[in-house]
C-alpha atoms as a PDB file:
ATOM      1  CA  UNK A   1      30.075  25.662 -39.404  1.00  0.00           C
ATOM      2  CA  UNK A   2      31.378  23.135 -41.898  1.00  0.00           C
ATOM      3  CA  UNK A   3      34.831  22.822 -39.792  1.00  0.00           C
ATOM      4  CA  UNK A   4      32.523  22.148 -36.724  1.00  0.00           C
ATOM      5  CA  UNK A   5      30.517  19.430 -38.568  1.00  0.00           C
ATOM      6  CA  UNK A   6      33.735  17.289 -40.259  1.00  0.00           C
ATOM      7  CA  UNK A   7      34.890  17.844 -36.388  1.00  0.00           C
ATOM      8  CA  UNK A   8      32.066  16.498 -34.770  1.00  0.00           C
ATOM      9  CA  UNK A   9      31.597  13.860 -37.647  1.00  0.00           C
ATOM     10  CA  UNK A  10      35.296  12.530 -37.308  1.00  0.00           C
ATOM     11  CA  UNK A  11      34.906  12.763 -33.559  1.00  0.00           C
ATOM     12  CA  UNK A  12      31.860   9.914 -33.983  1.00  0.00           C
ATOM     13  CA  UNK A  13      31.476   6.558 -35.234  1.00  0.00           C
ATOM     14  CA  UNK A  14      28.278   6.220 -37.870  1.00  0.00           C
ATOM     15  CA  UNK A  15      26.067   4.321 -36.852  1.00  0.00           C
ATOM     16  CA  UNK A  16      24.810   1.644 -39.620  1.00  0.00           C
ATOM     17  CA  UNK A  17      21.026   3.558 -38.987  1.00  0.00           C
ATOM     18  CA  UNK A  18      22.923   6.580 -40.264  1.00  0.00           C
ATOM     19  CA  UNK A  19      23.260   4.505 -43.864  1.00  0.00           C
ATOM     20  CA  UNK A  20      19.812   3.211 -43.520  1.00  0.00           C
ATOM     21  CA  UNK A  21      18.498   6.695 -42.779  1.00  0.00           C
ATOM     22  CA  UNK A  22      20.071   7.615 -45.925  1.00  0.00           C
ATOM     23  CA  UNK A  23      18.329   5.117 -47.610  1.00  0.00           C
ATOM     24  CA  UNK A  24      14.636   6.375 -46.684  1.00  0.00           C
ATOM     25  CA  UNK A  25      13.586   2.713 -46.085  1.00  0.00           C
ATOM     26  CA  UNK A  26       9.871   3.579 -45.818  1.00  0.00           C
ATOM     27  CA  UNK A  27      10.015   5.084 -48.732  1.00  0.00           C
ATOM     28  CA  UNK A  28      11.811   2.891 -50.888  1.00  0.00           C
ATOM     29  CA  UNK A  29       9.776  -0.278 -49.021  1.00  0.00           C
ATOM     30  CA  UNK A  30       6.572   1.561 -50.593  1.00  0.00           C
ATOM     31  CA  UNK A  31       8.571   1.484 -54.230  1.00  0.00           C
ATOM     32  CA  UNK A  32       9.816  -2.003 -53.721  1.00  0.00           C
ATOM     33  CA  UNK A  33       5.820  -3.346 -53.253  1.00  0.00           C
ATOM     34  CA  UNK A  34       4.674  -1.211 -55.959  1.00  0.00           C
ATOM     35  CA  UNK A  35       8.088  -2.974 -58.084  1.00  0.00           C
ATOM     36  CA  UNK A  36       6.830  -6.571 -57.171  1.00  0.00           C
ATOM     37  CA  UNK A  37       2.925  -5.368 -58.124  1.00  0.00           C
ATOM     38  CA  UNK A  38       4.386  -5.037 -61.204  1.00  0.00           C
ATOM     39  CA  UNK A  39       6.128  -8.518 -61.515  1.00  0.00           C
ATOM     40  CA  UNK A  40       3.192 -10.182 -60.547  1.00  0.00           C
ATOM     41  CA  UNK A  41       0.559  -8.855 -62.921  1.00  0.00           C
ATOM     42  CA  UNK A  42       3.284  -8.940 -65.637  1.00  0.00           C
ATOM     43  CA  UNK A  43       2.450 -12.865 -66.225  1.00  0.00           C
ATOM     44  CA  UNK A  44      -0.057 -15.310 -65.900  1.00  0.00           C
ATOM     45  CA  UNK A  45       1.253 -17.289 -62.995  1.00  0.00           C
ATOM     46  CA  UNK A  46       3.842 -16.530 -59.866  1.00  0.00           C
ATOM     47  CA  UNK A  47       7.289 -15.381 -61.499  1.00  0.00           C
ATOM     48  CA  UNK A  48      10.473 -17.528 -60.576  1.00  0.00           C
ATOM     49  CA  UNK A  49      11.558 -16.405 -57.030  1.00  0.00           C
ATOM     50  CA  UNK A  50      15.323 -16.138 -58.291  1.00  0.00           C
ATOM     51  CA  UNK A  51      14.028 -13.498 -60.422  1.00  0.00           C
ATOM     52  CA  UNK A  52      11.851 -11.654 -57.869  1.00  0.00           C
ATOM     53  CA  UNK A  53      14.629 -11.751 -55.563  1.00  0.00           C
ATOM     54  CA  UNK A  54      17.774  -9.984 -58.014  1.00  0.00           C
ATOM     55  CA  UNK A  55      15.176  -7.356 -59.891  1.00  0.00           C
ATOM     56  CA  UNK A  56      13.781  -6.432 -56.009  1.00  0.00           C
ATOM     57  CA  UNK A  57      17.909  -5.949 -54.822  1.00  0.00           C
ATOM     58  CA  UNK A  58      18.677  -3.818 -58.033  1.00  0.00           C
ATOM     59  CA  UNK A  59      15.858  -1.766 -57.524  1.00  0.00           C
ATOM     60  CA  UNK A  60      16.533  -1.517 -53.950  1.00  0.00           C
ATOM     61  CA  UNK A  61      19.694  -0.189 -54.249  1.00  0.00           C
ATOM     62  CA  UNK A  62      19.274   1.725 -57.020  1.00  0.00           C
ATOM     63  CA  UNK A  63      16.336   3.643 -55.128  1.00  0.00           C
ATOM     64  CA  UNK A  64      18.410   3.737 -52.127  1.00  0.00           C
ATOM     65  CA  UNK A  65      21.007   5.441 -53.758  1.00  0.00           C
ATOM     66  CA  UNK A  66      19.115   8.202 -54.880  1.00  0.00           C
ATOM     67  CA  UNK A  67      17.633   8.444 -51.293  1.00  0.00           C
ATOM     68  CA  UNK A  68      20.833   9.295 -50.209  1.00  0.00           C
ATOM     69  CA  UNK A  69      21.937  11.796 -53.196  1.00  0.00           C
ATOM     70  CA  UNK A  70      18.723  13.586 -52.255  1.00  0.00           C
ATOM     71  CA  UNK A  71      20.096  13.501 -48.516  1.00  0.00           C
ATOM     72  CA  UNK A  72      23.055  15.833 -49.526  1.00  0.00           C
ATOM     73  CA  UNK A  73      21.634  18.089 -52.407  1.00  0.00           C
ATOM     74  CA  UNK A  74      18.895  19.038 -50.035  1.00  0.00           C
ATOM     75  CA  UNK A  75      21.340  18.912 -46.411  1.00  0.00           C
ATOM     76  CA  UNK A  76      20.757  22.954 -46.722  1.00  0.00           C
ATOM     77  CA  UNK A  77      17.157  23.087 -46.835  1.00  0.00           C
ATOM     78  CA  UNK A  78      16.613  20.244 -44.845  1.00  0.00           C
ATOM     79  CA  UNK A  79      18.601  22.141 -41.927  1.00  0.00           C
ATOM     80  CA  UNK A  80      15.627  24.759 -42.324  1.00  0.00           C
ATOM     81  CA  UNK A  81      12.567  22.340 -42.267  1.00  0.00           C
ATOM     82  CA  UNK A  82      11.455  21.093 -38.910  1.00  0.00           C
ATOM     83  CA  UNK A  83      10.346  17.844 -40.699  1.00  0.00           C
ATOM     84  CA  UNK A  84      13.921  17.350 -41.845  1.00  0.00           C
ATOM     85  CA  UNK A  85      16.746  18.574 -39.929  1.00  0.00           C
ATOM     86  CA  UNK A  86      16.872  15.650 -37.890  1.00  0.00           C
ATOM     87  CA  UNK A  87      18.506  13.458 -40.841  1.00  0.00           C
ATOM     88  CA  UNK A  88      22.040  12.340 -40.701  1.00  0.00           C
ATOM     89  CA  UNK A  89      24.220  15.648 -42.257  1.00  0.00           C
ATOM     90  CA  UNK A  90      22.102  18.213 -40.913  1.00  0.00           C
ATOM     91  CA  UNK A  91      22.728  16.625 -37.482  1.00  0.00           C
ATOM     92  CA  UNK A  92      26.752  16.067 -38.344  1.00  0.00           C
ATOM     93  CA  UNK A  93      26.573  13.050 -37.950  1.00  0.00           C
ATOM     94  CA  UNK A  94      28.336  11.928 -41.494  1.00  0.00           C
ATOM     95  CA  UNK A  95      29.690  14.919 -44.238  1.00  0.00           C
ATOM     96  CA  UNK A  96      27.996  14.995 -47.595  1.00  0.00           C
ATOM     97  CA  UNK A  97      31.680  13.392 -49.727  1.00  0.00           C
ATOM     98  CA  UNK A  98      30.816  10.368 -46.945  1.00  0.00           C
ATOM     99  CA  UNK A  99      27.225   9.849 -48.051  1.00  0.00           C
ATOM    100  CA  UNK A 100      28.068  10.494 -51.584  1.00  0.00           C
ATOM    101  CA  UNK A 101      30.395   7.753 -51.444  1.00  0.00           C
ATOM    102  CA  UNK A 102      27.607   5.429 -49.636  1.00  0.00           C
ATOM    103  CA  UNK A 103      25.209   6.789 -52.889  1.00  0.00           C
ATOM    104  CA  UNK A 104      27.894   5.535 -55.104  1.00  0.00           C
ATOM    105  CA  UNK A 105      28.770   2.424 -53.945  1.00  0.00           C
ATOM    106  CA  UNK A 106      24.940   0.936 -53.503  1.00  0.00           C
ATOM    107  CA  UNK A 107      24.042   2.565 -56.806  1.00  0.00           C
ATOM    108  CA  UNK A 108      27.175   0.477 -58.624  1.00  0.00           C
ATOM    109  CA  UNK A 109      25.863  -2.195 -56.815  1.00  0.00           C
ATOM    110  CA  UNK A 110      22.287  -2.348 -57.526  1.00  0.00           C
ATOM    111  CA  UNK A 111      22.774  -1.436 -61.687  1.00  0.00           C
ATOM    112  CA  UNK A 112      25.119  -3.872 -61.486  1.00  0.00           C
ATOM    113  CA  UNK A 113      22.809  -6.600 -60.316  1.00  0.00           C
ATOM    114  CA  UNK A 114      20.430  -5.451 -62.694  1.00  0.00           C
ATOM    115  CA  UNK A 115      22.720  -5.752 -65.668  1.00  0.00           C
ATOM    116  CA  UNK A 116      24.328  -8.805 -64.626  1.00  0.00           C
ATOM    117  CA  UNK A 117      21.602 -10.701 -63.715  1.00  0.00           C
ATOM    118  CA  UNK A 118      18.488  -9.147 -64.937  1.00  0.00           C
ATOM    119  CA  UNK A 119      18.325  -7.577 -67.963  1.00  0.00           C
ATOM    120  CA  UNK A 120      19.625  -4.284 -69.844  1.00  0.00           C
ATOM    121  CA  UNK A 121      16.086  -2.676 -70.304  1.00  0.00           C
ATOM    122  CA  UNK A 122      15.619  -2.605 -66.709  1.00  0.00           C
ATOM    123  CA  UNK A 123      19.373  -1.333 -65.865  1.00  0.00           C
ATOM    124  CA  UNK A 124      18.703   1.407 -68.255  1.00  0.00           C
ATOM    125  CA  UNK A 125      15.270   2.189 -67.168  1.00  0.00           C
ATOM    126  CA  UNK A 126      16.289   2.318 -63.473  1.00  0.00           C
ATOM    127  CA  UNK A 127      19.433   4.668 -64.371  1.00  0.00           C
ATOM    128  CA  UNK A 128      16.644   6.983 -65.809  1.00  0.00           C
ATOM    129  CA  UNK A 129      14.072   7.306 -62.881  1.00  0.00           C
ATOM    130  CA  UNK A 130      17.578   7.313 -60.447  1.00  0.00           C
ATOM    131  CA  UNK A 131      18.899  10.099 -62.597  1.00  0.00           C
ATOM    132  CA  UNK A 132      15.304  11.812 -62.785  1.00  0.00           C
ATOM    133  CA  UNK A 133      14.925  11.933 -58.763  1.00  0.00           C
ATOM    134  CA  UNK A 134      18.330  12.000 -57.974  1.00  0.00           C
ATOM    135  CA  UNK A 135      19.859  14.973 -60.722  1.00  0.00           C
ATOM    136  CA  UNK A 136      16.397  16.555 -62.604  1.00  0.00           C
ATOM    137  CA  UNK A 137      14.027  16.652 -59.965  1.00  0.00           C
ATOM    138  CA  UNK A 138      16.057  17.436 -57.155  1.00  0.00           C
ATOM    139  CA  UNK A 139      18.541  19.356 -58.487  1.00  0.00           C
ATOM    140  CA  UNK A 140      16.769  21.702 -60.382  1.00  0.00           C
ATOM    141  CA  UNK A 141      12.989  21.319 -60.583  1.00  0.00           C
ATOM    142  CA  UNK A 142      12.554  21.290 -56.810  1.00  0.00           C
ATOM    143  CA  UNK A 143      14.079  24.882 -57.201  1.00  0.00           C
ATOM    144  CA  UNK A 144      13.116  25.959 -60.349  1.00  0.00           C
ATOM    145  CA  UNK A 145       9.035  25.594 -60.810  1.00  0.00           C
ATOM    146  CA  UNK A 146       5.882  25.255 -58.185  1.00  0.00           C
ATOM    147  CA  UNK A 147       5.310  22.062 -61.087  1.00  0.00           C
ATOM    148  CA  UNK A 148       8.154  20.286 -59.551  1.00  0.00           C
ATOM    149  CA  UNK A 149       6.192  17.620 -58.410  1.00  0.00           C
ATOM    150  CA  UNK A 150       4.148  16.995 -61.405  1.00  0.00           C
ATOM    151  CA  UNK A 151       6.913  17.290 -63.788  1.00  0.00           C
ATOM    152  CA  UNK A 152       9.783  14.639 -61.621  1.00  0.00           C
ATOM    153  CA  UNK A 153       6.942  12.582 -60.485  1.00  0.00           C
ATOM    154  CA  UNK A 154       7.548   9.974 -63.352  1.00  0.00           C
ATOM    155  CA  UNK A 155      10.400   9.171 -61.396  1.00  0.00           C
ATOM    156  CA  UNK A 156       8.758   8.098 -58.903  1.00  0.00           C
ATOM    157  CA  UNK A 157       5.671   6.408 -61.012  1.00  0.00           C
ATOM    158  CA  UNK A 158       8.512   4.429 -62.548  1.00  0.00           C
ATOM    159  CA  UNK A 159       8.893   1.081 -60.375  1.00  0.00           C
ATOM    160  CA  UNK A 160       5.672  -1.000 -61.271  1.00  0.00           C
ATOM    161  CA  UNK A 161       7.488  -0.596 -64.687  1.00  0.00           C
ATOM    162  CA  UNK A 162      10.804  -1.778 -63.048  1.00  0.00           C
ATOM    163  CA  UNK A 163       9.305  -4.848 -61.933  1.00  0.00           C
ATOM    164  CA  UNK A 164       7.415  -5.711 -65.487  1.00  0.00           C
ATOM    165  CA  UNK A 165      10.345  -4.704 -67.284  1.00  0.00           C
ATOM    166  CA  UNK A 166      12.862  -7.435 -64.721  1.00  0.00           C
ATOM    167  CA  UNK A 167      10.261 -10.259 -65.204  1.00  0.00           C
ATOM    168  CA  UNK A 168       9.346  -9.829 -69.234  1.00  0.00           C
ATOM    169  CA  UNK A 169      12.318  -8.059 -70.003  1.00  0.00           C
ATOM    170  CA  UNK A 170       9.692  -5.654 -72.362  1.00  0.00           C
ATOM    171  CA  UNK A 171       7.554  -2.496 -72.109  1.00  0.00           C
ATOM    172  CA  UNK A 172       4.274  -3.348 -72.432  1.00  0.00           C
ATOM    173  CA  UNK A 173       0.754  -0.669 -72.351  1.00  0.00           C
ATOM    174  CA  UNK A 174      -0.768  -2.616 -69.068  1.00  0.00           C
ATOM    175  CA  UNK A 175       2.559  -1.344 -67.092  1.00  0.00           C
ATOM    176  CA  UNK A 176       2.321   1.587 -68.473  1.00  0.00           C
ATOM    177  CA  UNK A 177      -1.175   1.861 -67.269  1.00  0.00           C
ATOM    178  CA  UNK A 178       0.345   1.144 -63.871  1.00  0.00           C
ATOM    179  CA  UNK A 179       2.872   4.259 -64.295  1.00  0.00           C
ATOM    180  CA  UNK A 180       0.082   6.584 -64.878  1.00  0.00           C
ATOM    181  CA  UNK A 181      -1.891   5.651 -61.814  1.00  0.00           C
ATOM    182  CA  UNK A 182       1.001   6.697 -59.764  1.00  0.00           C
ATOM    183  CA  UNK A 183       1.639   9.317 -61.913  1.00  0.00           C
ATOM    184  CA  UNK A 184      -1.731  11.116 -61.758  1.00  0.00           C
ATOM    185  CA  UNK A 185      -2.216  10.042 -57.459  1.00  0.00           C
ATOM    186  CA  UNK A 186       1.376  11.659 -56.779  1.00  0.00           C
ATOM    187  CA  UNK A 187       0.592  15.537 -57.051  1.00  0.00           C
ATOM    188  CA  UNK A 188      -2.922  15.095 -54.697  1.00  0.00           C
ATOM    189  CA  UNK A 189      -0.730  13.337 -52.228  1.00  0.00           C
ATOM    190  CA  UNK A 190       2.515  15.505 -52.147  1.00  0.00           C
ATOM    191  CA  UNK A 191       0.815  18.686 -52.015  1.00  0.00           C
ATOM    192  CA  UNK A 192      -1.826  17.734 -49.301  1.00  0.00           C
ATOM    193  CA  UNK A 193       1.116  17.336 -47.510  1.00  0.00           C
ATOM    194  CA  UNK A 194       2.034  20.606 -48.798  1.00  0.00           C
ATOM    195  CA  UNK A 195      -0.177  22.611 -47.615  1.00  0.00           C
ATOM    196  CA  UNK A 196       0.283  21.361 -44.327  1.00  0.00           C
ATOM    197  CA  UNK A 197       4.023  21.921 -44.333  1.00  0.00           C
ATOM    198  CA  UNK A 198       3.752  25.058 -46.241  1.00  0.00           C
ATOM    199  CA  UNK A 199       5.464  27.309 -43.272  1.00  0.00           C
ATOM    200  CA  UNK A 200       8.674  25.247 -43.744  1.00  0.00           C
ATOM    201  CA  UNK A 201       8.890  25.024 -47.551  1.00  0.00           C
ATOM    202  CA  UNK A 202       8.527  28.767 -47.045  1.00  0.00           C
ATOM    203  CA  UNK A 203      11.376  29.147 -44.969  1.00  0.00           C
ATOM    204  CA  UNK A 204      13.597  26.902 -47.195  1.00  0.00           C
ATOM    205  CA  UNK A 205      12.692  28.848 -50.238  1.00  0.00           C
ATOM    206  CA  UNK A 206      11.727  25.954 -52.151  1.00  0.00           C
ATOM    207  CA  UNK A 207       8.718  26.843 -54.863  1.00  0.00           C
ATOM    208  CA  UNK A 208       6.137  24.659 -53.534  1.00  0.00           C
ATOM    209  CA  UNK A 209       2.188  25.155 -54.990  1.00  0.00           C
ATOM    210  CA  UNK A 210       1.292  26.797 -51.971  1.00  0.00           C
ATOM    211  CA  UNK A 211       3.972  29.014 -51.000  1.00  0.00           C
ATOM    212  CA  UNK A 212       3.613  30.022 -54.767  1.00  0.00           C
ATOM    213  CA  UNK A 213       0.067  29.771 -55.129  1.00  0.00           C
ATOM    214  CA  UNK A 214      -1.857  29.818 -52.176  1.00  0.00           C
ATOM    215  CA  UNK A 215      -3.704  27.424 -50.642  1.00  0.00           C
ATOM    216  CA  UNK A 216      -7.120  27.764 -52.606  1.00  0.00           C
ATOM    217  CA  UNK A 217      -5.243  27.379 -55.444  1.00  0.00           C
ATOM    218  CA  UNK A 218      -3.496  24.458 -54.519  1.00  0.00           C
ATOM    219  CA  UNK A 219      -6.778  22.727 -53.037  1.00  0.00           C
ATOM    220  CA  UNK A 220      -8.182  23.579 -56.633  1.00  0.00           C
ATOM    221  CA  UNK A 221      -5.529  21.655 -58.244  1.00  0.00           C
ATOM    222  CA  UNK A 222      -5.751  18.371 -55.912  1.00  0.00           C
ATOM    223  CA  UNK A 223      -9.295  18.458 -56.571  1.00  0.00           C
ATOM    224  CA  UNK A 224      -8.461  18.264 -60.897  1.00  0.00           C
ATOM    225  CA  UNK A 225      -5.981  15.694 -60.399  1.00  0.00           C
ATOM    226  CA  UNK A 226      -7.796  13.235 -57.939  1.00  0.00           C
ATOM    227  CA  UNK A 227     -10.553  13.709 -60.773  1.00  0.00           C
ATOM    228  CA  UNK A 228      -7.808  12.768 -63.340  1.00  0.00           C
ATOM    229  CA  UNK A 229      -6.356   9.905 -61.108  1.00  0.00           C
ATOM    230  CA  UNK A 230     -10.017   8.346 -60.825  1.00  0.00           C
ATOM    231  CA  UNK A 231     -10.059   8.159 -64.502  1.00  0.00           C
ATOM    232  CA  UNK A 232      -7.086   6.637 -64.977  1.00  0.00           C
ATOM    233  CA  UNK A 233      -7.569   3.884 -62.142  1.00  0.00           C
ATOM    234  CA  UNK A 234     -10.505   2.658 -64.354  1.00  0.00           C
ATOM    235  CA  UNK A 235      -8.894   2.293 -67.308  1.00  0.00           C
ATOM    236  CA  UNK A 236      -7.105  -1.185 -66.298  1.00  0.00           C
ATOM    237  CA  UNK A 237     -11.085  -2.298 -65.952  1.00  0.00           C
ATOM    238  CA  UNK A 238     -11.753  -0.583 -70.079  1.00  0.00           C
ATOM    239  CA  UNK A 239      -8.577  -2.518 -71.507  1.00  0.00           C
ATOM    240  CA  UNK A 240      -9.237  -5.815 -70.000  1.00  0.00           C
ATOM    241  CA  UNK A 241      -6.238  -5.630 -67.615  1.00  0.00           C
ATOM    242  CA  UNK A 242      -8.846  -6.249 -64.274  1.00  0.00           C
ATOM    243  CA  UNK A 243     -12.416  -7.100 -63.797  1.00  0.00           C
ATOM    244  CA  UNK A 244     -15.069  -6.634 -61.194  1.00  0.00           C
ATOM    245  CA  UNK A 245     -13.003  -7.061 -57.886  1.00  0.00           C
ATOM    246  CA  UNK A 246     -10.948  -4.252 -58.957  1.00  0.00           C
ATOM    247  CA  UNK A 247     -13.573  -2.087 -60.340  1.00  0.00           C
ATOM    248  CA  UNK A 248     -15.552  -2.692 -56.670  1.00  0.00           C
ATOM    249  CA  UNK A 249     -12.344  -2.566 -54.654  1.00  0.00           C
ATOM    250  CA  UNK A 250     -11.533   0.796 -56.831  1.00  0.00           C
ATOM    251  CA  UNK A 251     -14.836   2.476 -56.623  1.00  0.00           C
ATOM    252  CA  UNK A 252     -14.568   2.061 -52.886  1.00  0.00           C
ATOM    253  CA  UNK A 253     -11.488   3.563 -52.507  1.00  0.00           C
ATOM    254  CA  UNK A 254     -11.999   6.498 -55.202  1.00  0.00           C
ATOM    255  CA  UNK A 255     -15.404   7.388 -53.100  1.00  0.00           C
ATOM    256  CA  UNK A 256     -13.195   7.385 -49.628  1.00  0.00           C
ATOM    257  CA  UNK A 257     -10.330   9.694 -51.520  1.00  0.00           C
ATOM    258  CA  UNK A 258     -12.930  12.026 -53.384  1.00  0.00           C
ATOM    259  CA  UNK A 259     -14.814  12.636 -49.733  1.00  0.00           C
ATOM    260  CA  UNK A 260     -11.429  13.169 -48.265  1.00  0.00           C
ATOM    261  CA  UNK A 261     -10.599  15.854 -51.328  1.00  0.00           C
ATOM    262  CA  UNK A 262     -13.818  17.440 -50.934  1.00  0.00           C
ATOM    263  CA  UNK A 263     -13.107  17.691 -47.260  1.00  0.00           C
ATOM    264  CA  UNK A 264     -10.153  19.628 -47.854  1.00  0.00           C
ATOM    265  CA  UNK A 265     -11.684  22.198 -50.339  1.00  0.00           C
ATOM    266  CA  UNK A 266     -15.142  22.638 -47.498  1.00  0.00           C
ATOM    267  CA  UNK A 267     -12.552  22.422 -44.375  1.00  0.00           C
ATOM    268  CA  UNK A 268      -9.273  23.594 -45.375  1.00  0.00           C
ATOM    269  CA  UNK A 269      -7.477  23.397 -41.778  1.00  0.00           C
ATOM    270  CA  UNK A 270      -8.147  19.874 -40.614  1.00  0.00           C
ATOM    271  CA  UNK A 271      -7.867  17.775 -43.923  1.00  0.00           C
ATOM    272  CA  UNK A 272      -4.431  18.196 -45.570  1.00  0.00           C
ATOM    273  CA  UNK A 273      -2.556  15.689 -43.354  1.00  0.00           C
ATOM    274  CA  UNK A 274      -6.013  13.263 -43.225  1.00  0.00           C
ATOM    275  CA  UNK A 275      -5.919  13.117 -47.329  1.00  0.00           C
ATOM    276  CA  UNK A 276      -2.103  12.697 -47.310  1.00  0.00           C
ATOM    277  CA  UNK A 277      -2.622   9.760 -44.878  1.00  0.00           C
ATOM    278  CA  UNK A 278      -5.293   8.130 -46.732  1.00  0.00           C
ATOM    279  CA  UNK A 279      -3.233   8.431 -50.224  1.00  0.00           C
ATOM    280  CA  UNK A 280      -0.630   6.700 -48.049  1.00  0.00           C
ATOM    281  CA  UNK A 281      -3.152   3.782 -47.474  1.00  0.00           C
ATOM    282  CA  UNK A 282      -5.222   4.345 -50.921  1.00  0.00           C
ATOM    283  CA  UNK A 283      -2.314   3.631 -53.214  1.00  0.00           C
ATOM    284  CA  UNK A 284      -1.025   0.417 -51.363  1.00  0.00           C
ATOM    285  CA  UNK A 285      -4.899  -0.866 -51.130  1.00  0.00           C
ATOM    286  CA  UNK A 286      -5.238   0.049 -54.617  1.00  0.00           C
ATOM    287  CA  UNK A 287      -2.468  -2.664 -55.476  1.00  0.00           C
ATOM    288  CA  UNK A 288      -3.523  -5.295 -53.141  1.00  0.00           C
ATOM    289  CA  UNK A 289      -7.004  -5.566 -54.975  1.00  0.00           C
ATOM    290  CA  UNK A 290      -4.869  -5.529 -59.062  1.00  0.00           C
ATOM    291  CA  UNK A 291      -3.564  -8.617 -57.343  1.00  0.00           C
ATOM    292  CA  UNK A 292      -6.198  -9.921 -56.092  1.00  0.00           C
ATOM    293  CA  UNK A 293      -8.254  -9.649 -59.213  1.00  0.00           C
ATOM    294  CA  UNK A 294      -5.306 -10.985 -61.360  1.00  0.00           C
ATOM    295  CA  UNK A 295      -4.846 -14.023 -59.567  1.00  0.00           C
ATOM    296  CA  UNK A 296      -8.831 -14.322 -59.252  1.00  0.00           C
ATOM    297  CA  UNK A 297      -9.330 -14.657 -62.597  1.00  0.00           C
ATOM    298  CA  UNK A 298      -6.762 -17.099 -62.918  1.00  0.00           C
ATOM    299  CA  UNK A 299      -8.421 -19.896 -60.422  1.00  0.00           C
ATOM    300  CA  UNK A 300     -11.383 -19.200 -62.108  1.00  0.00           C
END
């Protein structure tokens, strides 16, 4: 099988969307927004663009290259998951010591930026959450524990801190604050989608909530932490960080995700991929209106 695929492989030319698939651009677009959140808040008034622009390309590529490490540690189980098995090395269309090298080379590229022209915290900080996706959570807690997901999803809470840490160059509690909203909102999202997807995890052995659990279980546990994550989006309102557009915008969205939860619990075949959906939408509206506010306050 592997003789086939370096045949077919060498017999090819990769494509450039190959690389990009690597990359999971929609995913790493979503981290790049939530990055430049962070910028924004982290001062009173609109960052230099010179320094939006080199902390975003660090980032980028730093995210991008654990994209694609994830692309080869997993190339086994995604061959088994109908989601999956259409990315680049399950379909032979590159070998694994090709995308490594791709990893390798964008991940240089994007501390180096960081380092060079941005500052060490950040470098450091984005080696971490790289190294936490990328090595610890893919490597072994995807395997190892049905708390995968709650356990590596710091990693990928970590770039609204990114972007505070590239603009102040310090770790401050209101970006924290921003980590922990992510933080808390990741385990309702990822195992809505889950339960939906549970058949495949299945298949590729991986010790998802649900294949471990069961789905009651799992709906239990979405329904503690979307209480958890509704706490936690209110505290920027109880330290001062936001004010009453947030706290409206916020309550409107926590009402729309809670009836979506509850849906799920009442009518457990419909709602997983409706409440993954919305958390899709919920999490970038949810930003949009911490903007909104910040720079509201300021005109006023």
């Amino acid at each position: 099988m592997a003789e086939h695929q370096l045949a077919t492989v060498q017999n090819e030319r990769i494509s450039w969307r190959d690389y990009l698939a690597l990359c999971k651009p929609k995913v790493v677009v979503v981290m790049l927004i939530t990055a430049v959140v962070g910028m924004l808040l982290a001062v009173p008034t609109v960052p230099p663009v010179l320094d939006i622009i080199l902390g975003l390309l660090g980032i980028a590529f730093a995210s991008a290259s654990a994209a694609a490490v994830n692309h080869v540690m997993d190339r086994k189980i995604d061959e088994k998951m109908a989601r999956t098995r259409g990315r680049p090395i399950p379909q032979g269309k590159m070998t694994p010591h090709q995308a490594m090298l791709f990893a390798a080379v964008i991940g240089i590229t994007g501390i180096a930026i960081l380092v060079l022209w941005v500052n060490l915290l950040t470098a450091w900080l984005t080696v971490a959450a790289l190294m936490g996706y990328a090595v610890i959570y893919t490597v072994w807690l995807k395997r190892a524990t049905p708390q995968n997901i709650v356990i590596g999803g710091i990693a990928g809470a970590a770039p609204p801190l990114l972007g505070w840490t590239a603009i102040t160059g310090t770790i401050e509690p209101d970006a924290l604050l921003l980590v922990l909203i992510i933080f808390a909102w990741t385990p309702p999202h990822f195992w809505s989608l889950c339960i939906a997807r549970k058949k495949d995890y299945e298949k590729a052995g991986i010790p998802m909530l649900p294949v471990t659990h069961g789905d009651e279980y799992t709906r239990f546990q979405i329904m503690l932490y979307s209480v958890l994550m509704v706490v936690t989006t209110l505290l920027p309102v109880m330290t001062g960080m936001s004010g009453f557009i947030y706290l409206a915008g916020i309550t409107v969205l926590n009402a729309r995700f809670i009836y979506w939860v509850w849906s799920l619990w009442r009518k457990p075949n419909g709602a997983p991929m409706a409440l993954f959906r919305y958390s899709i939408n919920y999490i970038m509206l949810l930003f949009v209106i911490l903007l909104t506010d910040h720079y509201f306050i300021l005109i006023e």
